[in-house]
Protein backbone atom coordinates (compact mmCIF):
# COMPACT_ATOMS: atom_id res chain seq x y z
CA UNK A 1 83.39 82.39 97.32
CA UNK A 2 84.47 79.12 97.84
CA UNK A 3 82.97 77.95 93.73
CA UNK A 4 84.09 81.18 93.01
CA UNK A 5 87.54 80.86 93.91
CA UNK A 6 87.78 77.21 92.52
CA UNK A 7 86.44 78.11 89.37
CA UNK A 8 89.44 80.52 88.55
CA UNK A 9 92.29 78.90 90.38
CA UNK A 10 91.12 74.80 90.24
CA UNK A 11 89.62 74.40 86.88
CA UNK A 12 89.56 70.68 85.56
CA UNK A 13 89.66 70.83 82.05
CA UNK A 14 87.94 67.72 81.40
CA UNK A 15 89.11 66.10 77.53
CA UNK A 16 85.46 66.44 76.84
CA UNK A 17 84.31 69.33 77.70
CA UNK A 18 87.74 70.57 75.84
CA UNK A 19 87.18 68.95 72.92
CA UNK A 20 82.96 70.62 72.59
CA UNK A 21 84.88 73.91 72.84
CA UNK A 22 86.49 73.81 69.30
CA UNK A 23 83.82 74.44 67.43
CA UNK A 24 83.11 77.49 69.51
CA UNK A 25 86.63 78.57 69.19
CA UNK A 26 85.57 78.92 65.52
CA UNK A 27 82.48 81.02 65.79
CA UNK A 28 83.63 83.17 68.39
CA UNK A 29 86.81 84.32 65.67
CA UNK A 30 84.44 84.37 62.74
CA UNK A 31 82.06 86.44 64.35
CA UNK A 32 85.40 88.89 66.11
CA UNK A 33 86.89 88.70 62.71
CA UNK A 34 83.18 90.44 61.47
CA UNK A 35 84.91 94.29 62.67
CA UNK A 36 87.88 95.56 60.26
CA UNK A 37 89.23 96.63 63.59
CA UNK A 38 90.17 93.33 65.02
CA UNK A 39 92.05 92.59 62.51
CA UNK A 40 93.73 95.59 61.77
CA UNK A 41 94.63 95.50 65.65
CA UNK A 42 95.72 91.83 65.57
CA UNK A 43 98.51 92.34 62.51
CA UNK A 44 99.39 96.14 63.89
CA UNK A 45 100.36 94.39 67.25
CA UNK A 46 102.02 91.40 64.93
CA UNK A 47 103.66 94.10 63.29
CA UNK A 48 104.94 95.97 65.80
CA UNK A 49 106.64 93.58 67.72
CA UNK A 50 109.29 90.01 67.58
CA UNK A 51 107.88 88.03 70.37
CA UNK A 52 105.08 88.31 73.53
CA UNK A 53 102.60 91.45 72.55
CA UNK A 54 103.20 89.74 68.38
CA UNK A 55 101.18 86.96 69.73
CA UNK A 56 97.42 86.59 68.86
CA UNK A 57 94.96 87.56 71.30
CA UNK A 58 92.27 84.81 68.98
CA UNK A 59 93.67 81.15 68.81
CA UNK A 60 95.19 81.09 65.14
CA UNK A 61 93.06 78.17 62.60
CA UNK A 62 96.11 75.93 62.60
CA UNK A 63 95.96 75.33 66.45
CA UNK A 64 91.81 75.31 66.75
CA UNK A 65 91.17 71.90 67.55
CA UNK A 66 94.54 71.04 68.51
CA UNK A 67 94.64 72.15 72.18
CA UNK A 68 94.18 69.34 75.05
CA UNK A 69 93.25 69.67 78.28
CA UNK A 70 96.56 68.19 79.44
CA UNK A 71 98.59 71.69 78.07
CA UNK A 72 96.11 73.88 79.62
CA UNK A 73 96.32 72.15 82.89
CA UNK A 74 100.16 72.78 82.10
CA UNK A 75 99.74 76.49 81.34
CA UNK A 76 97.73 76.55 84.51
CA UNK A 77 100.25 75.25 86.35
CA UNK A 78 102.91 77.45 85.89
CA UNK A 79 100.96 80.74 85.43
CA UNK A 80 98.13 80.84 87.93
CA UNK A 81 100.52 81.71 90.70
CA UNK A 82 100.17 83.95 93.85
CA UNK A 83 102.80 86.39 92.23
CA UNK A 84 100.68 86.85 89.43
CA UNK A 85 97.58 87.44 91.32
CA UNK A 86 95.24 90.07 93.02
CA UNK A 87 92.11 89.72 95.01
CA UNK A 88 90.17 92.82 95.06
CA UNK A 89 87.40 93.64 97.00
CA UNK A 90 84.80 96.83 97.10
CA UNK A 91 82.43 97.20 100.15
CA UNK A 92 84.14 94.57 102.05
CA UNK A 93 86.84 94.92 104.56
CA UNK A 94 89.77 93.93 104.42
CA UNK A 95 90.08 91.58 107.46
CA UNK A 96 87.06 89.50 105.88
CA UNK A 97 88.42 89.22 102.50
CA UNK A 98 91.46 87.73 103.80
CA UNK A 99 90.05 85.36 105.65
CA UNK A 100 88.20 84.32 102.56
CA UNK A 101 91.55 83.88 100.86
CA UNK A 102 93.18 81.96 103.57
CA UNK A 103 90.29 79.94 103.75
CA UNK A 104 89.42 78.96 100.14
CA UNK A 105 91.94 80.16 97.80
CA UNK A 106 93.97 77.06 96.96
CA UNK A 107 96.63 78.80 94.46
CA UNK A 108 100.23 78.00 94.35
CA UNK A 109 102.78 80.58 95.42
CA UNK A 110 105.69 81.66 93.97
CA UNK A 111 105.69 84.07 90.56
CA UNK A 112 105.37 81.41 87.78
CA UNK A 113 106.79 80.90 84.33
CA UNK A 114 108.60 84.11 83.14
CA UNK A 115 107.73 85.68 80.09
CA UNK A 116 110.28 87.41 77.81
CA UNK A 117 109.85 91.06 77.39
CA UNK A 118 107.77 92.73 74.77
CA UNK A 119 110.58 94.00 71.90
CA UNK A 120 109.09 96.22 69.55
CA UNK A 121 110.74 96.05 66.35
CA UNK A 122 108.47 98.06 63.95
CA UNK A 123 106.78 96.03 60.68
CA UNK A 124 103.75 96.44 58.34
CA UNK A 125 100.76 94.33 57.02
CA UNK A 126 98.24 94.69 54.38
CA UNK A 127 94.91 93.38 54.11
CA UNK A 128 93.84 93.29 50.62
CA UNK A 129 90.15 92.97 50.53
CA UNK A 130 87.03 94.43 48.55
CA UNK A 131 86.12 96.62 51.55
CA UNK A 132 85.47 100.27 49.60
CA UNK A 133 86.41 101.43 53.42
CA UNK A 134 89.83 101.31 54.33
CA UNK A 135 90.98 100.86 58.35
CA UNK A 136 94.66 101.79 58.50
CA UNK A 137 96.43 102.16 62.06
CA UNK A 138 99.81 103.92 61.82
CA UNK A 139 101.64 103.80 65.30
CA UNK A 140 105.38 104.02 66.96
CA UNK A 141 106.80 102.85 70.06
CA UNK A 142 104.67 104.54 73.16
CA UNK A 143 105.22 104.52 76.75
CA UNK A 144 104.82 101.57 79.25
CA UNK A 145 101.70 101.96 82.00
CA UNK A 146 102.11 103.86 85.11
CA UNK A 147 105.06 105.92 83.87
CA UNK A 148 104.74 109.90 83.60
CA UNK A 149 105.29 109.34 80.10
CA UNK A 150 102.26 107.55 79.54
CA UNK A 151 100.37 110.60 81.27
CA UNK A 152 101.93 112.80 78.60
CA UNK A 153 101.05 110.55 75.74
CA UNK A 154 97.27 110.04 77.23
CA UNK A 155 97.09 113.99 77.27
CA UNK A 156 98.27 113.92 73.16
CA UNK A 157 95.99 112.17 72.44
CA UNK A 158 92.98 113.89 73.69
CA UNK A 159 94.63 116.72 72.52
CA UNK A 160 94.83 115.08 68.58
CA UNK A 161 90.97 113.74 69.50
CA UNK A 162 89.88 110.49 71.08
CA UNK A 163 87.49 109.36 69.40
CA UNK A 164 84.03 111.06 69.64
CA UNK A 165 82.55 111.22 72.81
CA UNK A 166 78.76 111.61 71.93
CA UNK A 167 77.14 108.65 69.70
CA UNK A 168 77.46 109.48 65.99
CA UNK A 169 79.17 112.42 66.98
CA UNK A 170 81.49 114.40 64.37
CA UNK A 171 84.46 115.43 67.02
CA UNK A 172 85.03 118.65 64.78
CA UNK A 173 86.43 120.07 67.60
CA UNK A 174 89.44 117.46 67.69
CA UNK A 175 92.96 118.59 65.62
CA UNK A 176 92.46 114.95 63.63
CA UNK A 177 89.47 115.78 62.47
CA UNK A 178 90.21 119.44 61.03
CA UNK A 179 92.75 118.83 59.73
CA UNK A 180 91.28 115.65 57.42
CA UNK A 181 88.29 117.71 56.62
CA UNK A 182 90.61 120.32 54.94
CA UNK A 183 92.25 117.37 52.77
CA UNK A 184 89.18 115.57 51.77
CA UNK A 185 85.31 116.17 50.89
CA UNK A 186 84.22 112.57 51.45
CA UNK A 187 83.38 110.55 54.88
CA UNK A 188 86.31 109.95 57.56
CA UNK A 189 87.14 108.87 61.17
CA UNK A 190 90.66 110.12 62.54
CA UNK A 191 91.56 109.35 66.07
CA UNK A 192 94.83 109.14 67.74
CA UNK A 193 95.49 105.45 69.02
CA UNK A 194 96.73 104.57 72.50
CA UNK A 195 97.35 101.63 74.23
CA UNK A 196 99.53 101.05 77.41
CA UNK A 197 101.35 97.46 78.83
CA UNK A 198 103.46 96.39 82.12
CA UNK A 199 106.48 96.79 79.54
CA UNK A 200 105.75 98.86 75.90
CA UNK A 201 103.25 101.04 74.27
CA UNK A 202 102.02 102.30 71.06
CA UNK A 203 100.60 105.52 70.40
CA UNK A 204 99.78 107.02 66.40
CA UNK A 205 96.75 107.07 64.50
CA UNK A 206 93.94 105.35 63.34
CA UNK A 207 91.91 106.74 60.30
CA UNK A 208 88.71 105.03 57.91
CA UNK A 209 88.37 106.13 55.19
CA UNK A 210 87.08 105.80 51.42
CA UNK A 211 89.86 103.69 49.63
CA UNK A 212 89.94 106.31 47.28
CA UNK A 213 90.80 109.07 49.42
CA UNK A 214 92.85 106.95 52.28
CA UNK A 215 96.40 108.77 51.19
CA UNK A 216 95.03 112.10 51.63
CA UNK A 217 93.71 111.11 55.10
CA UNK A 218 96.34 109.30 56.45
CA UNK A 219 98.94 112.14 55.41
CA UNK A 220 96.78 115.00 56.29
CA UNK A 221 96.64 113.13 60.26
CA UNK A 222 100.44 112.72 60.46
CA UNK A 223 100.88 116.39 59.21
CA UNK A 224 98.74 117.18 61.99
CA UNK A 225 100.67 115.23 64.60
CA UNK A 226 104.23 116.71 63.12
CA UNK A 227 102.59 120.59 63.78
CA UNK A 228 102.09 119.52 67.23
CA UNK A 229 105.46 118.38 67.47
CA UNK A 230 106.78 121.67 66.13
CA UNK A 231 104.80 123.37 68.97
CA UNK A 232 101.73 124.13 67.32
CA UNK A 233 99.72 123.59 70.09
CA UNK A 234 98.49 126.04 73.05
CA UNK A 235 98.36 126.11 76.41
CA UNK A 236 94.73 126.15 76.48
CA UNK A 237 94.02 123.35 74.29
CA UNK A 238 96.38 121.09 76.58
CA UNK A 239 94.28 121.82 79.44
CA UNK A 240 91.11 121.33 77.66
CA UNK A 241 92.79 117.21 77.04
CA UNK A 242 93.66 117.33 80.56
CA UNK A 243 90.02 117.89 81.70
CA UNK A 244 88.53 115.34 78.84
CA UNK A 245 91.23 112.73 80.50
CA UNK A 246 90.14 113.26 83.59
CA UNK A 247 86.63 113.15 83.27
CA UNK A 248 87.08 110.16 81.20
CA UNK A 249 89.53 108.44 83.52
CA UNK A 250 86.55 109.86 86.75
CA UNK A 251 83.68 108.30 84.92
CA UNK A 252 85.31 104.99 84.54
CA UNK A 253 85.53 104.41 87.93
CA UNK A 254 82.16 105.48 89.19
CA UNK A 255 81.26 102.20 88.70
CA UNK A 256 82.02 99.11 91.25
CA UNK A 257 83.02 97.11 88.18
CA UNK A 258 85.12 100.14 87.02
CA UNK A 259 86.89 100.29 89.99
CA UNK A 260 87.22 96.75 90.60
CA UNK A 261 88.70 95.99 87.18
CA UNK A 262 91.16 99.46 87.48
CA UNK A 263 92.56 98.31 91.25
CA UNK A 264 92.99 94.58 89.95
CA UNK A 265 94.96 96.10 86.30
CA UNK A 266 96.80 98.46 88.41
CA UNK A 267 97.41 95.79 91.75
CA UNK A 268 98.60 93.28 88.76
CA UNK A 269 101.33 95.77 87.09
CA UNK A 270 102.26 97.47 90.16
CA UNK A 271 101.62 96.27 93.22
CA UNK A 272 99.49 99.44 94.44
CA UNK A 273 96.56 101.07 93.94
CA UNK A 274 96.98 104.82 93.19
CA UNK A 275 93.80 107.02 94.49
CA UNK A 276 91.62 108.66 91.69
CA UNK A 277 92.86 112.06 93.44
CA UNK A 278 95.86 111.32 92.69
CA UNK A 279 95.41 110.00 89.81
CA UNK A 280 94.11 113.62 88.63
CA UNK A 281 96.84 115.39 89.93
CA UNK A 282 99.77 113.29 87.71
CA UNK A 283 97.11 114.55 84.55
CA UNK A 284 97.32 117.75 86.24
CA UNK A 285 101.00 117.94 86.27
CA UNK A 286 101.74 117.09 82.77
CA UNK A 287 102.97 120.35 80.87
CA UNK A 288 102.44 121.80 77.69
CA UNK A 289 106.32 120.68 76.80
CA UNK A 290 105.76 117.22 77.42
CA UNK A 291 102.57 116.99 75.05
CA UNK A 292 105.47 118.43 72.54
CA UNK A 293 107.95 115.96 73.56
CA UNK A 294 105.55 112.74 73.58
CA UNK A 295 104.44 114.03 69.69
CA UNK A 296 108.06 114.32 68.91
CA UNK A 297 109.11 110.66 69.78
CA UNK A 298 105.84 109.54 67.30
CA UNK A 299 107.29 111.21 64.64
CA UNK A 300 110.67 110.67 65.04
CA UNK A 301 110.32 106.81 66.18
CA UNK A 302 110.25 104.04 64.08
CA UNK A 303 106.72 103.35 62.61
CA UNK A 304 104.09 100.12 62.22
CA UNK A 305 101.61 100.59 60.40
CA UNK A 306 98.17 98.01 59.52
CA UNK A 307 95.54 98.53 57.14
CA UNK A 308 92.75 96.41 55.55
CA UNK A 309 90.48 97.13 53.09
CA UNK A 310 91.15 98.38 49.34
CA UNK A 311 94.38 99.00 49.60
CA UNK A 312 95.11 100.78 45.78
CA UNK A 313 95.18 103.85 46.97
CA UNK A 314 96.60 103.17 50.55
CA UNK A 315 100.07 104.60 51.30
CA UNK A 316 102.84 101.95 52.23
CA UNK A 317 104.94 103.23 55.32
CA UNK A 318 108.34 104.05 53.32
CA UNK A 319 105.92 106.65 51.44
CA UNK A 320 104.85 108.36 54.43
């Protein structure tokens, strides 16, 4: 525990070893940049927002091999702080792994550097490229994590279809995918797109599709998204999402690492670890009306949208 602990909280950064890493800063963003969705992911979040969740999550080319070990000591410094920290431990108890922490953890206290609130603003960017399939993400403002209306927005989506839960599989069950294969004869994905922070959200679509056909798909998804904001959903098909959340939300935590990395997310945001029970039951308790209401604020909010590919025949967001 004690190399353990030193190796997160007392790194050294030594010019060196900082200055072998460049080259591997390059290959590890050449080989990311390989999937269409990184990037379409990267500019949708650029997009979407002024400042904080705009920023890359790959170091941009005009800072590679710019970066000393003197500013990351620096960032260190004023972000590896006790207020910005959890230790979590499974099959340990508690008096033990706070002994280890008094013992070896050598962290400064206090909550660090603060960091300006995401501001979502709403944007687009293109990709223009010779792919003949097109990745296109078209999202609004969501919900921030732990609030009820990120329960409500989690159930939409599983409701729209999540993505297919079986390799290679079709999801013809899913509203998304209907709905496309009524508008188009060729090869698709639809899915609805979620993603939850301490302080925003975004929630919409992502399709793929064959550049010639992308308009048909992308408006034949957010037709689909505007019926279930007129109410045309049922009962039943909300609690069929509300089961696939759950077991998806169960499964994930079967594992130690699962658990580990969903107390530390939740510790980090929070400050408290909500049960999986209990967990179940805020699914549980999210009504048919608030499905409506979270697909109303998509289509009424302001829209981002990314895409990449062959973009001829790709919709701009003023056309949509």
């Amino acid at each position: 525990m004690e190399y353990l602990l030193n190796v997160t909280t007392a790194s050294e950064f030594r010019p060196w070893e900082v200055a072998d890493l460049q080259p591997k800063l390059k290959v590890d963003k050449a080989i990311a940049y390989q999937s269409p969705q990184v990037g379409v992911l990267e500019n949708l979040h650029a997009a979407a927002y002024k400042n904080a969740l705009a920023n890359p999550l790959y170091c941009p080319d005009y800072r590679v091999g710019k970066i000393t070990s003197e500013q990351l000591h620096h960032f260190v410094q004023n972000n590896f702080t006790s207020g910005r920290m959890a230790l979590v431990g499974i099959g340990v108890k508690h008096s033990d792994l706070k002994k280890v922490a008094e013992q070896f953890l050598n962290i400064r206290s206090g909550a660090g550097a603060s960091g300006a609130k995401a501001v979502y603003r709403g944007g687009e960017i293109r990709k223009q490229n010779g792919d003949s399939l097109v990745h296109a993400a078209i999202v609004a403002e969501g919900a921030a994590v732990g609030s009820a209306e990120a329960n409500a927005f989690s159930v939409l989506q599983h409701v729209l279809g999540a993505g297919p839960l079986v390799k290679r599989g079709s999801c013809v069950t899913n509203k998304l995918s209907q709905a496309v294969a009524k508008a188009t004869s060729q090869p698709f994905d639809a899915s609805a797109f979620n993603v939850n922070y301490s302080d925003s959200g975004l929630f919409g679509i992502y399709t793929i599709s064959q550049a010639a056909n992308t308009g048909e798909v992308i408006k034949a998804a957010l037709n689909q998204v505007k019926a279930v904001a007129q109410g045309g959903v049922t009962d039943a098909e909300v609690t069929t999402a509300k089961n696939k959340l759950k077991a998806n939300y169960l499964m994930s935590v079967e594992t130690a690492q699962g658990l580990l990395n969903e107390i530390g997310s939740e510790s980090l945001v929070s400050g408290t670890h909500t049960s999986p029970s209990a967990v179940a039951q805020k699914i549980d308790s999210v009504a048919t009306a608030d499905v409506v209401n979270a697909a109303k604020k998509f289509v009424s909010g302001k829209k981002s949208m990314a895409a990449s590919g062959d973009l001829g025949h790709t919709p701009f967001l003023d056309e949509l």
